[in-house]
N, C-alpha and C. Protein backbone atom coordinates (compact mmCIF):
# COMPACT_ATOMS: atom_id res chain seq x y z
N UNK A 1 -86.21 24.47 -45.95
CA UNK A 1 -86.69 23.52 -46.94
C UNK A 1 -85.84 22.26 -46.88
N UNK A 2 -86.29 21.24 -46.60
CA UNK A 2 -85.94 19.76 -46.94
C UNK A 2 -85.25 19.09 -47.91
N UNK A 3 -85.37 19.64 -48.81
CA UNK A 3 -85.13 19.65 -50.26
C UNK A 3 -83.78 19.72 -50.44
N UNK A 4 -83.36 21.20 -50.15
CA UNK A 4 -82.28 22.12 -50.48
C UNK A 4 -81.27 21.64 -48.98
N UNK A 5 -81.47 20.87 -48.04
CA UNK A 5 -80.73 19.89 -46.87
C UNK A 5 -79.66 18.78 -47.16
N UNK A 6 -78.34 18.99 -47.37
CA UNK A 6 -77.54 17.95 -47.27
C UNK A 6 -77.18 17.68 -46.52
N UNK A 7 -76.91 16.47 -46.26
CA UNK A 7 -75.40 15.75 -45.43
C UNK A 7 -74.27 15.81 -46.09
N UNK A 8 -73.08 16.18 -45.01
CA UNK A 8 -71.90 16.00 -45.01
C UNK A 8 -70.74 14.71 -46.63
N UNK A 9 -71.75 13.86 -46.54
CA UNK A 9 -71.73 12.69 -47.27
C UNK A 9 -72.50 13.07 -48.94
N UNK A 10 -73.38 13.92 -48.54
CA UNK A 10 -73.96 13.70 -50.21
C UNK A 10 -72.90 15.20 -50.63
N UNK A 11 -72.78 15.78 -50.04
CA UNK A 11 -71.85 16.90 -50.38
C UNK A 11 -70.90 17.05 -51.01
N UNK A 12 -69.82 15.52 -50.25
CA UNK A 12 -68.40 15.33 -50.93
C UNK A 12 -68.81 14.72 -52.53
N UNK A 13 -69.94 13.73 -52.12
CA UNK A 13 -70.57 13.23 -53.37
C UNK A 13 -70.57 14.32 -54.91
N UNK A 14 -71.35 15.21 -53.89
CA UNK A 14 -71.62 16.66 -55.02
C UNK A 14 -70.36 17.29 -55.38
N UNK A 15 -69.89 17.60 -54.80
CA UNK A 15 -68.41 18.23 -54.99
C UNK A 15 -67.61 17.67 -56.07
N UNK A 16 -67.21 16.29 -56.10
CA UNK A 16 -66.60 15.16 -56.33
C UNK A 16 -67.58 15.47 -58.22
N UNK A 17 -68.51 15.12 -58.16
CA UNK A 17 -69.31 14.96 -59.36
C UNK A 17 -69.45 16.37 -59.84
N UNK A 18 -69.42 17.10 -59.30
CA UNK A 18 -68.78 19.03 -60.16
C UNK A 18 -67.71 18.59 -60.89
N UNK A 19 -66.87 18.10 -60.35
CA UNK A 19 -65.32 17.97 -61.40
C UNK A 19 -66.07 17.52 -62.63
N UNK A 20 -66.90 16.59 -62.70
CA UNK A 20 -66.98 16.05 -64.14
C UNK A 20 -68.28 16.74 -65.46
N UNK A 21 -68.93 16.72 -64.30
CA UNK A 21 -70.11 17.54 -64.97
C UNK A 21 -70.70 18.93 -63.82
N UNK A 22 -71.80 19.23 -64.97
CA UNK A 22 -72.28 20.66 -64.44
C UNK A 22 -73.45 19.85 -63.67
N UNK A 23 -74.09 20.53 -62.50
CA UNK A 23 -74.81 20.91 -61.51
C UNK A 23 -75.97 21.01 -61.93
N UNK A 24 -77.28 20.34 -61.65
CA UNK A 24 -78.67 21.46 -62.11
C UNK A 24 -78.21 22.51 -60.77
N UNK A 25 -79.44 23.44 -61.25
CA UNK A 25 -79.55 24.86 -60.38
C UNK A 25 -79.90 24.52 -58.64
N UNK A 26 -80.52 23.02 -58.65
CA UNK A 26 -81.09 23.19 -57.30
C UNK A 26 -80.28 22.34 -56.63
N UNK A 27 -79.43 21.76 -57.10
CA UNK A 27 -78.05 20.80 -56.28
C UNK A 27 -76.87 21.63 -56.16
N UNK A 28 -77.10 22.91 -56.76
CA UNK A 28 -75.99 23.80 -56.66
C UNK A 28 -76.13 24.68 -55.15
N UNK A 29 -77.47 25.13 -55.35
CA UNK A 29 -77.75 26.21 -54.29
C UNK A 29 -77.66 25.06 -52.91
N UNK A 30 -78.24 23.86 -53.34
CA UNK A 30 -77.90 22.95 -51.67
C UNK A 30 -76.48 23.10 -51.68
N UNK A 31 -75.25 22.74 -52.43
CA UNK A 31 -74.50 22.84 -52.11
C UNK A 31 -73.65 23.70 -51.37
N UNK A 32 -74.59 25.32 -52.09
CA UNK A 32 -73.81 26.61 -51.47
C UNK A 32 -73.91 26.84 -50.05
N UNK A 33 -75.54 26.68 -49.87
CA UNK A 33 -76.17 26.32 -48.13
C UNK A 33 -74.95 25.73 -47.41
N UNK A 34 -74.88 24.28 -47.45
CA UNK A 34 -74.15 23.64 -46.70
C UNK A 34 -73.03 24.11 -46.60
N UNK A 35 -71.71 24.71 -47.78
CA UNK A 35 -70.91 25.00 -47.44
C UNK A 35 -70.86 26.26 -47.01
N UNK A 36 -72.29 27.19 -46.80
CA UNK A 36 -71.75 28.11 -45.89
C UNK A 36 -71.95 27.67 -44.36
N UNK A 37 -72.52 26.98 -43.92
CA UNK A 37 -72.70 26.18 -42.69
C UNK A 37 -71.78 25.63 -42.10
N UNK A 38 -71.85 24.52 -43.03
CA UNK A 38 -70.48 23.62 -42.29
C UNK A 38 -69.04 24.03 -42.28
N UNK A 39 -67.91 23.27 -41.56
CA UNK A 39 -66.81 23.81 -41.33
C UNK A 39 -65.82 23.03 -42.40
N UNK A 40 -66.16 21.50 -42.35
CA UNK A 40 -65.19 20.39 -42.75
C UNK A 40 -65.39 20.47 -44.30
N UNK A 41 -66.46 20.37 -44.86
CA UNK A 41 -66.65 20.40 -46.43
C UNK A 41 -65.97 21.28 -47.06
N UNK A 42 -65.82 22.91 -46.59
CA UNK A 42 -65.26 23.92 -47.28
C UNK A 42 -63.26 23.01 -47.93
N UNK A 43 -63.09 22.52 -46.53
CA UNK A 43 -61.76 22.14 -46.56
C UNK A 43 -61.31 21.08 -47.79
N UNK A 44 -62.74 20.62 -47.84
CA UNK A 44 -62.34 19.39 -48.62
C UNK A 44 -62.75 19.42 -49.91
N UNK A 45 -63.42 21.00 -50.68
CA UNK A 45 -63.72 21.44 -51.68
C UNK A 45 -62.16 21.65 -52.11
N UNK A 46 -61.46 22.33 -51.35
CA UNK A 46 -60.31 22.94 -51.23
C UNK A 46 -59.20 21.94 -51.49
N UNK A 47 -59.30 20.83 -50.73
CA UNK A 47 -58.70 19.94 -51.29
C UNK A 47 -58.40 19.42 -52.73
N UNK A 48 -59.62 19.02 -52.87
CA UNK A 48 -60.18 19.32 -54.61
C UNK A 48 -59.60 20.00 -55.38
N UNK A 49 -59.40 21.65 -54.65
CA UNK A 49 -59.42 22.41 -55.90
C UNK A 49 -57.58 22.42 -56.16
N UNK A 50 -56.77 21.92 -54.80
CA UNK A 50 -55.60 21.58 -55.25
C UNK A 50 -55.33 20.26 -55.62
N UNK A 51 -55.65 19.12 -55.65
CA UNK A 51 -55.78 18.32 -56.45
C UNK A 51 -55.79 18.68 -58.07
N UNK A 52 -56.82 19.29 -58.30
CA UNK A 52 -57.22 19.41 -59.52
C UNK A 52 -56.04 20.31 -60.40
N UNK A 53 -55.56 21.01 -59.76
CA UNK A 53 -54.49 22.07 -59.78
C UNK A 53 -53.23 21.38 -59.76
N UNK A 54 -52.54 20.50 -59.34
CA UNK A 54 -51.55 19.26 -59.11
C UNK A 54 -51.61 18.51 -60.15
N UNK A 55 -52.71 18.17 -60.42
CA UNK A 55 -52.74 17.41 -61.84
C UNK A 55 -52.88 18.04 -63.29
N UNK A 56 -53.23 18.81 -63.26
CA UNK A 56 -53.57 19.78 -64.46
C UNK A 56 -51.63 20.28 -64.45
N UNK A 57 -50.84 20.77 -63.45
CA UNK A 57 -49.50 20.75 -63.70
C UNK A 57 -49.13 19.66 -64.20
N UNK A 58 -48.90 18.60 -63.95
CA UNK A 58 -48.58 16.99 -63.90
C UNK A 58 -48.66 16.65 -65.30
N UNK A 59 -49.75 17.06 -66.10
CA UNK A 59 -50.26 16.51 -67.20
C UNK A 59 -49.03 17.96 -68.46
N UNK A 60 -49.39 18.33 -67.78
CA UNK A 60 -48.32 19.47 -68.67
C UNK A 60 -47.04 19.82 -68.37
N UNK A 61 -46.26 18.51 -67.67
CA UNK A 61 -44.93 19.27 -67.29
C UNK A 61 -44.34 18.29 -68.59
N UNK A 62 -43.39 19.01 -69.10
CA UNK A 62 -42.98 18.85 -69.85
C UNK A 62 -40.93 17.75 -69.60
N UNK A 63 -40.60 18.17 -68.15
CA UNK A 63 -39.53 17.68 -67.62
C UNK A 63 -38.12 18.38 -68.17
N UNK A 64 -38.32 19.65 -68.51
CA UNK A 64 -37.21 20.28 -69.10
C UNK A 64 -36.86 21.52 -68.01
């Protein structure tokens, strides 16, 4: 299906826009597709998810 087909590019897009908000159901499942496919996106979800993890410390260190 055509539909449910990303690029590399609308992916990081998608990924990127998860952090802030929720997903409908059918930008989710494209997303799952692609990242079981591709090689480079998984990495850069991952990236993300330590990012997100780096800052969420950051915001709560207290410096003691």
């Amino acid at each position: 299906m055509k539909i449910l087909r990303r690029t590399c590019k609308e992916v990081t897009v998608l990924l990127v826009a998860r952090e802030d908000r929720g997903l409908p159901v059918i930008e989710r499942l494209a997303l799952r597709l692609h990242l079981a496919a591709c090689t480079a996106c998984p990495v850069f979800e991952r990236q993300l998810l330590t990012m997100r993890k780096a800052l969420a410390r950051w915001r709560n260190y207290t410096g003691e």
